[in-house]
C-alpha atoms as a PDB file:
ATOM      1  CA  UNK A   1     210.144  87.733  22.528  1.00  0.00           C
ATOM      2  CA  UNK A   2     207.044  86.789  24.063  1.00  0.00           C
ATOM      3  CA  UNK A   3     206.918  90.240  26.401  1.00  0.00           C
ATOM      4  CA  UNK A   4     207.282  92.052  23.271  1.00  0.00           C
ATOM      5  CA  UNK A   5     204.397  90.211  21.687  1.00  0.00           C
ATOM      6  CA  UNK A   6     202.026  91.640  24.244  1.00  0.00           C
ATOM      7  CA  UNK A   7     203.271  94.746  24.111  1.00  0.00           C
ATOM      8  CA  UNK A   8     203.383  95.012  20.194  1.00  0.00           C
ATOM      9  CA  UNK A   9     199.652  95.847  19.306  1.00  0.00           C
ATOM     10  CA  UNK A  10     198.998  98.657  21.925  1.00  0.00           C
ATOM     11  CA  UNK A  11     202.393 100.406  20.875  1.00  0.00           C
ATOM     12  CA  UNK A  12     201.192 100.070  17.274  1.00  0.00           C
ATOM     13  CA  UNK A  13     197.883 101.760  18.412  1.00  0.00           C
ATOM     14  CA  UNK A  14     199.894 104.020  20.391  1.00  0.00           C
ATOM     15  CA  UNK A  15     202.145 104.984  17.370  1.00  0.00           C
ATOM     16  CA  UNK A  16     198.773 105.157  14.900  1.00  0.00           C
ATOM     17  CA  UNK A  17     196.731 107.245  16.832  1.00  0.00           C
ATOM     18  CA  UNK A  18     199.444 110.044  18.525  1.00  0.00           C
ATOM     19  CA  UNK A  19     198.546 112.379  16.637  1.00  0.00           C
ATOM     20  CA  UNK A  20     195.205 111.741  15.302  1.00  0.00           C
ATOM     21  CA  UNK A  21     191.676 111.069  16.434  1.00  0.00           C
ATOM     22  CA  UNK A  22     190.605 108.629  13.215  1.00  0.00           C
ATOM     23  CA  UNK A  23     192.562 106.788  10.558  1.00  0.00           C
ATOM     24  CA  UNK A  24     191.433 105.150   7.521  1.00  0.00           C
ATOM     25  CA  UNK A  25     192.551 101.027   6.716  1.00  0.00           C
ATOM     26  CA  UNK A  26     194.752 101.527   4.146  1.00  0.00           C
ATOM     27  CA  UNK A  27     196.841 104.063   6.800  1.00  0.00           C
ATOM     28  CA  UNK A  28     196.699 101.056   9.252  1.00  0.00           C
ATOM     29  CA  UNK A  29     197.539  98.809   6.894  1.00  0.00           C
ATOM     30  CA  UNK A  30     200.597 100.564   5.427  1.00  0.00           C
ATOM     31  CA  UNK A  31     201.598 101.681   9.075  1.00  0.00           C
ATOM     32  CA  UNK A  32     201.719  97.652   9.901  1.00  0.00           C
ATOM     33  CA  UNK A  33     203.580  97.045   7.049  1.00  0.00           C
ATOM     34  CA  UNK A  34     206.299  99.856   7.346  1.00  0.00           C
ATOM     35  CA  UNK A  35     207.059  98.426  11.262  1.00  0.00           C
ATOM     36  CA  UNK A  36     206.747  94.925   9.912  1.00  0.00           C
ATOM     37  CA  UNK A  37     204.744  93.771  12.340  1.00  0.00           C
ATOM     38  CA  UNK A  38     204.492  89.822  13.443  1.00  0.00           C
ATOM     39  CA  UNK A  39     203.337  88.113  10.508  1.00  0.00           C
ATOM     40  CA  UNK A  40     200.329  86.433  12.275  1.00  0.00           C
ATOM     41  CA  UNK A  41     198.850  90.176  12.900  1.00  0.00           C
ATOM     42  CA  UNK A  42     199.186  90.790   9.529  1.00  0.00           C
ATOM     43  CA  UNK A  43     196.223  89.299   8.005  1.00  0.00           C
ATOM     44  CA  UNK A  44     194.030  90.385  11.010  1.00  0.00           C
ATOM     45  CA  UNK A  45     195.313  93.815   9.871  1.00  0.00           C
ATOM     46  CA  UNK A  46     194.952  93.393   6.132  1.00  0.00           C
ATOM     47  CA  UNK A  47     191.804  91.913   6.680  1.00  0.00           C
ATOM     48  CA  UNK A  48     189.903  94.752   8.504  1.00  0.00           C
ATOM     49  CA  UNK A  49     186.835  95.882   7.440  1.00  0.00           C
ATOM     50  CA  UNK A  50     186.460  98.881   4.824  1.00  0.00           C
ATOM     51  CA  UNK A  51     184.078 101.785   5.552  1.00  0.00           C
ATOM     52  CA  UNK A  52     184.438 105.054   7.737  1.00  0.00           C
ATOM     53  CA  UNK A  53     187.960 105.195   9.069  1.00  0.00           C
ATOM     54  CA  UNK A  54     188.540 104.371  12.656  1.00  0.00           C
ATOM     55  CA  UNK A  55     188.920 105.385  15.795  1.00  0.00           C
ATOM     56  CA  UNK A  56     191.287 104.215  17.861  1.00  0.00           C
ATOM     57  CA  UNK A  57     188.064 102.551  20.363  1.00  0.00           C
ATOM     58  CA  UNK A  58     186.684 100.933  17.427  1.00  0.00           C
ATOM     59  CA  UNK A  59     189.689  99.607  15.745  1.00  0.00           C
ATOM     60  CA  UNK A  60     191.351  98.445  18.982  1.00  0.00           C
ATOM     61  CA  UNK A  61     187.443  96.774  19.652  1.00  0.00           C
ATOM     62  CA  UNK A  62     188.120  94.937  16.336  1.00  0.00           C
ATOM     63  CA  UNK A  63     192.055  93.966  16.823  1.00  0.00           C
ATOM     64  CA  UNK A  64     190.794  92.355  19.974  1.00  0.00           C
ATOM     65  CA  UNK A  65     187.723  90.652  18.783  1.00  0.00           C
ATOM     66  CA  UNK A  66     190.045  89.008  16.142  1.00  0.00           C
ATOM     67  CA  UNK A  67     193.040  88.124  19.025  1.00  0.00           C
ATOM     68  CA  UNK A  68     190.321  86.433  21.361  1.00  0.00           C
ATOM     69  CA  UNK A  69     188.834  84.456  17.940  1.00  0.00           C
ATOM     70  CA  UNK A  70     192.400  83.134  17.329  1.00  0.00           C
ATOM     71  CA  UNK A  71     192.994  81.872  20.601  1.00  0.00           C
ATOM     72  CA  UNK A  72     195.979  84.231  20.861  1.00  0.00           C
ATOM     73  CA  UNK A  73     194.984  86.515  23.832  1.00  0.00           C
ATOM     74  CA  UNK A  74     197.433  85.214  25.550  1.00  0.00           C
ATOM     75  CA  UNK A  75     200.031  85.932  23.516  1.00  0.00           C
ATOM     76  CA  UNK A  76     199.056  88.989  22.113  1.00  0.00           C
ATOM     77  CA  UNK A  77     196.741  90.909  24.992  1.00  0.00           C
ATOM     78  CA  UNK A  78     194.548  92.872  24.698  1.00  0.00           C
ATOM     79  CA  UNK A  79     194.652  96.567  23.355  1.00  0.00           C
ATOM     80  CA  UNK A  80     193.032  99.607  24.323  1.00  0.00           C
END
């Protein structure tokens, strides 16, 4: 499964932002949780900041922030 790991977060951003330009956390949240992603990118999901919702730059800018801070770059990628 590891090519699918590093594939899993863009098509997730992919998926999230098709049709829109901004979502807000809870939407990312419950759109993590309905394609139950890998339970290590759940709490870096569930743990997102509140506030304005985001665009896909900024959230992906966070995502990878927290994926370089775990050491799991490797595994994982990067998104954009």
């Amino acid at each position: 499964m590891p090519d699918d790991d590093r594939e899993v977060l863009q098509r997730f951003l992919d998926n999230l932002f098709h049709d829109k330009n901004r979502v807000a956390r809870l939407e990312v949240i419950l759109r993590a949780q309905t394609l139950d992603l890998d339970a290590d990118l759940m709490p870096l999901i569930e743990n997102l900041p509140s506030g304005a919702p985001y665009t896909r730059q900024r959230l992906a800018d966070q995502l990878n922030s927290a994926i370089v801070g775990h050491g799991w770059s490797r595994r994982y990628g990067t998104v954009d």
